[in-house]
N, C-alpha and C. Protein backbone atom coordinates (compact mmCIF):
# COMPACT_ATOMS: atom_id res chain seq x y z
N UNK A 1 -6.96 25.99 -1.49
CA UNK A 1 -5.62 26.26 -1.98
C UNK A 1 -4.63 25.32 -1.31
N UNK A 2 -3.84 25.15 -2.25
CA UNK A 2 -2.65 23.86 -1.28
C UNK A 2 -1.42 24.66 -1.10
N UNK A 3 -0.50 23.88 -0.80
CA UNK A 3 0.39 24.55 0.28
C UNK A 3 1.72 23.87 -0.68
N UNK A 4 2.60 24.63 -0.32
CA UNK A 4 3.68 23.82 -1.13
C UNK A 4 4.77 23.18 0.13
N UNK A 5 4.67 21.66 -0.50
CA UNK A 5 5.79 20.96 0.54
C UNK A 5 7.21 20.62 -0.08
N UNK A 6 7.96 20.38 1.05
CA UNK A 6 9.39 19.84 -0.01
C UNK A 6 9.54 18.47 1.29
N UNK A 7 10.57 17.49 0.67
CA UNK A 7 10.41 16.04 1.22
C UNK A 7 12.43 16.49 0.88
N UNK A 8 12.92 16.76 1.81
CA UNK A 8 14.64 16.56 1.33
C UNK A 8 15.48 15.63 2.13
N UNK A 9 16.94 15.92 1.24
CA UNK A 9 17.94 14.29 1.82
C UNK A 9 19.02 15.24 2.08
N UNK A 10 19.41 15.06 3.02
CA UNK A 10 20.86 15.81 3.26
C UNK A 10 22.20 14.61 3.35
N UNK A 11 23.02 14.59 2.13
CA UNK A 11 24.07 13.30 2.66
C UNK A 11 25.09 13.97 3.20
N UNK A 12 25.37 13.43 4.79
CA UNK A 12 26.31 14.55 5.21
C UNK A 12 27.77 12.80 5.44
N UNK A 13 29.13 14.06 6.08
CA UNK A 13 30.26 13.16 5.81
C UNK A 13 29.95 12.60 7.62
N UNK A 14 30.75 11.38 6.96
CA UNK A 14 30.69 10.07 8.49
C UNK A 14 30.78 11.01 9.68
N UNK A 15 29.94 10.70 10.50
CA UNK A 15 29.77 11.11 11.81
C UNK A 15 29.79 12.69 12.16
N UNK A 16 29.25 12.99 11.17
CA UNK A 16 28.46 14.56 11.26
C UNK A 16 27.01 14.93 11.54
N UNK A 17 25.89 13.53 11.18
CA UNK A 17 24.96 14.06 11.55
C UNK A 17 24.23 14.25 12.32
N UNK A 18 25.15 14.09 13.85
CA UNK A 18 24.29 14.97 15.07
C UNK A 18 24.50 16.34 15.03
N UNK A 19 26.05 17.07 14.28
CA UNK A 19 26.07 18.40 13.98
C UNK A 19 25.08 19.08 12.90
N UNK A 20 24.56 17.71 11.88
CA UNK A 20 23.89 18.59 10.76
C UNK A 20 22.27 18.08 11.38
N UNK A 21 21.30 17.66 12.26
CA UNK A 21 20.43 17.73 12.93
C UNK A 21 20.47 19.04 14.06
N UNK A 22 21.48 19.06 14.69
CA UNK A 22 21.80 20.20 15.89
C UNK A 22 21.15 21.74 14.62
N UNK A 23 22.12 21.79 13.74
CA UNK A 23 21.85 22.94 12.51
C UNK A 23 20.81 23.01 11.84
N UNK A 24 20.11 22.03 11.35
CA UNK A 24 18.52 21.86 11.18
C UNK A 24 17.78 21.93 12.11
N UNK A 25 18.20 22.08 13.70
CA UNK A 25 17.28 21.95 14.70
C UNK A 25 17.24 23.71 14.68
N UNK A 26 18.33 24.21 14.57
CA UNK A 26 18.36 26.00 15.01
C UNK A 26 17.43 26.06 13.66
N UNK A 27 17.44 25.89 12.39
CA UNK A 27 16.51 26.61 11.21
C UNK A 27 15.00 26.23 12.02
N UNK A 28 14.81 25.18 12.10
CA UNK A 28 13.78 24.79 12.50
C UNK A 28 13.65 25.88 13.61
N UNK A 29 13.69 26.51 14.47
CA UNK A 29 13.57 27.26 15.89
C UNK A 29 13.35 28.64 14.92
N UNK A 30 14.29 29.23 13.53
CA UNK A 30 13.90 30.21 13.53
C UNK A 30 12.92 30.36 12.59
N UNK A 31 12.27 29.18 12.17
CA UNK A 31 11.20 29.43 11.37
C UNK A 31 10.00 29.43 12.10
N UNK A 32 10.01 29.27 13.48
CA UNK A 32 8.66 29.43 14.32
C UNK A 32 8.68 31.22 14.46
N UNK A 33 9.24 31.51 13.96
CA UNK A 33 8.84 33.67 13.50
C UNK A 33 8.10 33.42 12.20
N UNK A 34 8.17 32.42 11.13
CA UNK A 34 7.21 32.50 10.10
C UNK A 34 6.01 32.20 10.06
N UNK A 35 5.07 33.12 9.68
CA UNK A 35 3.69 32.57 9.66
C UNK A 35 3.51 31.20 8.49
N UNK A 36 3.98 31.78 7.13
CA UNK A 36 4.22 31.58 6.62
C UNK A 36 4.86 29.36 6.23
N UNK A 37 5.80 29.22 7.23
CA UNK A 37 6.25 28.15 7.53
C UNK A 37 5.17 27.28 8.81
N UNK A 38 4.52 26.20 8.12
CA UNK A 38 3.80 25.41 8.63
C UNK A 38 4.12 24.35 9.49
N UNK A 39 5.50 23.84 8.83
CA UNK A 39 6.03 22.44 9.27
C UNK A 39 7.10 22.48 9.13
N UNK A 40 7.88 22.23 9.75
CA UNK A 40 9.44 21.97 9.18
C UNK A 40 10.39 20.68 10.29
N UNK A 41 10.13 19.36 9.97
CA UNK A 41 10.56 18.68 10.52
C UNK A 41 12.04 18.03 10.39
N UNK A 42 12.56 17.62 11.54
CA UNK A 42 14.38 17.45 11.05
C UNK A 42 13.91 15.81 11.12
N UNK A 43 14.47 14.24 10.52
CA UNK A 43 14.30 13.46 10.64
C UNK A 43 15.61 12.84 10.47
N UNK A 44 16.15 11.50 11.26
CA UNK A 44 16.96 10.77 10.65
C UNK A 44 16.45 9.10 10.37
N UNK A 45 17.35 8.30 10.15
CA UNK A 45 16.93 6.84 9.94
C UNK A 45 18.30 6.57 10.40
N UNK A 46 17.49 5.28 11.41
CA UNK A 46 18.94 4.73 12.15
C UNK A 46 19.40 3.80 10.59
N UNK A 47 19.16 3.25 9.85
CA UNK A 47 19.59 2.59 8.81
C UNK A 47 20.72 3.53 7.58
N UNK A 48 20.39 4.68 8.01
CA UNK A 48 20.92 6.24 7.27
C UNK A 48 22.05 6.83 8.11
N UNK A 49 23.29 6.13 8.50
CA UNK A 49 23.80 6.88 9.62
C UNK A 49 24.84 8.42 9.11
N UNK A 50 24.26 8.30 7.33
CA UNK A 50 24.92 9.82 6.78
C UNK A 50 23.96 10.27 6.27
N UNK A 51 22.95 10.46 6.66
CA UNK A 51 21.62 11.22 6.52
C UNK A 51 20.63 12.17 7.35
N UNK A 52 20.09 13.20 6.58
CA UNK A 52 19.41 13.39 7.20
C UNK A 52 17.84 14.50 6.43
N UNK A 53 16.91 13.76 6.96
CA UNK A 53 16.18 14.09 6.19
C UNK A 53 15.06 15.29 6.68
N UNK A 54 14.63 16.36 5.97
CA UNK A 54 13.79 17.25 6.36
C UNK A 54 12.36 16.88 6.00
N UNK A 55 11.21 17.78 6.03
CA UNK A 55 9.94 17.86 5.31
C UNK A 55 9.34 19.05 5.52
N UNK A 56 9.42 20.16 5.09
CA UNK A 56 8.64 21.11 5.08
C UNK A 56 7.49 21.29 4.62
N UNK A 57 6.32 22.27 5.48
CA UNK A 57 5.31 22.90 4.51
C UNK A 57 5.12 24.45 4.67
N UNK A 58 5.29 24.94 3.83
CA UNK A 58 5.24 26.68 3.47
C UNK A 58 3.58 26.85 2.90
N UNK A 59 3.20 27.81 3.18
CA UNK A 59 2.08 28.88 2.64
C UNK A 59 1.76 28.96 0.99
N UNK A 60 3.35 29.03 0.94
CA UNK A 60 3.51 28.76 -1.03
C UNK A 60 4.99 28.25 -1.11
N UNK A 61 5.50 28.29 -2.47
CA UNK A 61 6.81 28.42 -2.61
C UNK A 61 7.63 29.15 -2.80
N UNK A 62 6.66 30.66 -3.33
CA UNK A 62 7.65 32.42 -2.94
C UNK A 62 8.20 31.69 -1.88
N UNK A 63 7.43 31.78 -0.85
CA UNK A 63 7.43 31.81 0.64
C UNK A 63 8.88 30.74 0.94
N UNK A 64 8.77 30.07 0.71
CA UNK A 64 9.96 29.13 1.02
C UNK A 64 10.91 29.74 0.43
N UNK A 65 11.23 30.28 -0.83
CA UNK A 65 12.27 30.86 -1.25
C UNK A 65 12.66 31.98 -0.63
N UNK A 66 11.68 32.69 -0.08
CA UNK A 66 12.33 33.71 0.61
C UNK A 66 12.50 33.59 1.58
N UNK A 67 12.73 32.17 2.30
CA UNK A 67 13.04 32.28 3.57
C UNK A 67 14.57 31.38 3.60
N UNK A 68 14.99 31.48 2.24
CA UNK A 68 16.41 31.00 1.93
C UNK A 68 17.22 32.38 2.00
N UNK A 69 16.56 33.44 2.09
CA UNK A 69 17.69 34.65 2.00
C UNK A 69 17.86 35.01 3.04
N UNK A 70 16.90 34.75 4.09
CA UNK A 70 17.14 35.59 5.41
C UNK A 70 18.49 35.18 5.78
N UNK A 71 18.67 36.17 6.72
CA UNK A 71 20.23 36.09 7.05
C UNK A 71 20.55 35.04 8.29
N UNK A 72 19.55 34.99 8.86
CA UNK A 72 19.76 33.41 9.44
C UNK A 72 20.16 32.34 8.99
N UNK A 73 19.28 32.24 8.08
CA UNK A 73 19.20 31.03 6.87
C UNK A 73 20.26 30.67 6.39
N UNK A 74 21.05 32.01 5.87
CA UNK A 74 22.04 31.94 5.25
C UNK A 74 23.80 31.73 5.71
N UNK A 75 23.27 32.12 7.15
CA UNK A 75 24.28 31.69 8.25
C UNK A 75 24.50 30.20 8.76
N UNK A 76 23.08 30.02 8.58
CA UNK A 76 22.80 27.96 8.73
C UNK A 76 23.52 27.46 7.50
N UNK A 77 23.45 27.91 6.25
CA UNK A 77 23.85 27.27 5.25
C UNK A 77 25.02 27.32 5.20
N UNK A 78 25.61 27.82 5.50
CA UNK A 78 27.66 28.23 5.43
C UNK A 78 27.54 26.98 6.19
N UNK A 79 27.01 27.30 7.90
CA UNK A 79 27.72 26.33 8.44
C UNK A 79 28.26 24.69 8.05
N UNK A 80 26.08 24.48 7.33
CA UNK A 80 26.26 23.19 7.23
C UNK A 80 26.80 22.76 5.59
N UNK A 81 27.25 24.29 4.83
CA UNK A 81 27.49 23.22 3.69
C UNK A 81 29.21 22.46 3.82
N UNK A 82 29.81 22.88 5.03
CA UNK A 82 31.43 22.41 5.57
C UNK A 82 31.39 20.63 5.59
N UNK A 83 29.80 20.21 5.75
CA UNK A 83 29.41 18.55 6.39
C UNK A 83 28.71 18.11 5.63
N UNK A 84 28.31 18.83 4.40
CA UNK A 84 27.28 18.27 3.46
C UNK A 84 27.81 17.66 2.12
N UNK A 85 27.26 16.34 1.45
CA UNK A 85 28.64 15.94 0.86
C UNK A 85 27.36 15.72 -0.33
N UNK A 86 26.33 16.15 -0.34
CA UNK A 86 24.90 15.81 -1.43
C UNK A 86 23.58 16.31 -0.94
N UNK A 87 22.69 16.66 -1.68
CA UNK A 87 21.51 16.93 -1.64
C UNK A 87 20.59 16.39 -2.66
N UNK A 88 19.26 15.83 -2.02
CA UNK A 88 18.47 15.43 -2.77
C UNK A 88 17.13 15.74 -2.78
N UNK A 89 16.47 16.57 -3.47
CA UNK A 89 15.34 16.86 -3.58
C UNK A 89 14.04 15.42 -3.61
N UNK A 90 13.68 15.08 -2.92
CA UNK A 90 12.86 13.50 -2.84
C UNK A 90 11.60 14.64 -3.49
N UNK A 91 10.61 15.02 -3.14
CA UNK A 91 9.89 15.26 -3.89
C UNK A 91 9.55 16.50 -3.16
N UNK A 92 8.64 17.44 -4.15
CA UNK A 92 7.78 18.76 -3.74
C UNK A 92 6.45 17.95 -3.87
N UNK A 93 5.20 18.39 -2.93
CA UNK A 93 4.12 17.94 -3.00
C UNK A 93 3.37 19.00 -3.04
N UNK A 94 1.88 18.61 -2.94
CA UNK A 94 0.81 19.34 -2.55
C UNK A 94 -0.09 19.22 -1.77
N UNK A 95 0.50 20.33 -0.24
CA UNK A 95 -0.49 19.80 0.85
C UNK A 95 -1.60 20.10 1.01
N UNK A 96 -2.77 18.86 1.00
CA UNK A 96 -4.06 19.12 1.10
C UNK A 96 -4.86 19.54 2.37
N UNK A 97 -4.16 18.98 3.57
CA UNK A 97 -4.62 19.15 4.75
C UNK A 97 -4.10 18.25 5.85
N UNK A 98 -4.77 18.28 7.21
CA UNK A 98 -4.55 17.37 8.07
C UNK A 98 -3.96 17.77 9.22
N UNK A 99 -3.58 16.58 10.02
CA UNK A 99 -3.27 17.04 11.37
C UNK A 99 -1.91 17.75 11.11
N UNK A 100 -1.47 18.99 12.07
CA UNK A 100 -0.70 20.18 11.51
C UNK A 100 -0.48 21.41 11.01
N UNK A 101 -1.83 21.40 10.53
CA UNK A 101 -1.91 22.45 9.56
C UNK A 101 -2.94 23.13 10.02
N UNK A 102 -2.43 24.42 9.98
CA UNK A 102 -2.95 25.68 10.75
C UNK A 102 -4.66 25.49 9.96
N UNK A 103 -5.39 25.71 10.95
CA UNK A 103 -6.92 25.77 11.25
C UNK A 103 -8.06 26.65 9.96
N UNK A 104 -7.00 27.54 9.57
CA UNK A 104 -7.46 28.45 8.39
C UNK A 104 -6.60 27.90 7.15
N UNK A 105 -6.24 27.19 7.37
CA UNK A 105 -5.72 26.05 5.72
C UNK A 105 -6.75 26.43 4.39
N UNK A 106 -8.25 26.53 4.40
CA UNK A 106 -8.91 26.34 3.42
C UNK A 106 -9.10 28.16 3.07
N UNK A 107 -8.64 28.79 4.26
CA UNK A 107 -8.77 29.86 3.95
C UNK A 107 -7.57 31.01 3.30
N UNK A 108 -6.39 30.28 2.90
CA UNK A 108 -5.42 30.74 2.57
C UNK A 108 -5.32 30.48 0.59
């Protein structure tokens, strides 16, 4: 069974995105309570200095959706939509495996 990933772009306004990494760093912290949430990496590119890019992998994509309601989540999102000036979905994938991924992968 594969796993559902998302690949995203956050365009945030000039010289916000150590605040919108700092705010992706707290989601990231409270998704280590999800079993559910596999991966969730914050990334930037020094060439990107209004960017910032994620990569998640979830269990499924219920799963990711419902971890847009928690009230954490939803407290992260107020904050950062004040600095967010675009979003871009780069792609959803399908994770097959590899280094990362919890040990019972084939068994889910």
């Amino acid at each position: 069974m594969s796993r559902f990933s998302l690949f995203g772009k956050f365009m945030i306004q000039e010289g916000e995105r150590d605040t919108m990494v700092e705010i992706l760093l707290e989601a990231a912290e409270s998704m280590k309570n999800l079993d559910e949430c596999e991966i969730y990496l914050v990334n930037i590119s020094e060439s990107e200095p209004n960017a910032v890019y994620v990569y998640e992998v979830w269990s499924d994509e219920n799963a990711h959706q419902a971890s847009l309601t928690l009230e954490s989540t939803q407290t992260l999102i107020k904050r950062a939509k004040q600095i967010i000036t675009g979003m871009e979905r780069i792609s959803t994938l399908k994770t097959r495996g590899g280094k990362g991924i919890s040990s019972d992968f084939k068994n889910r």
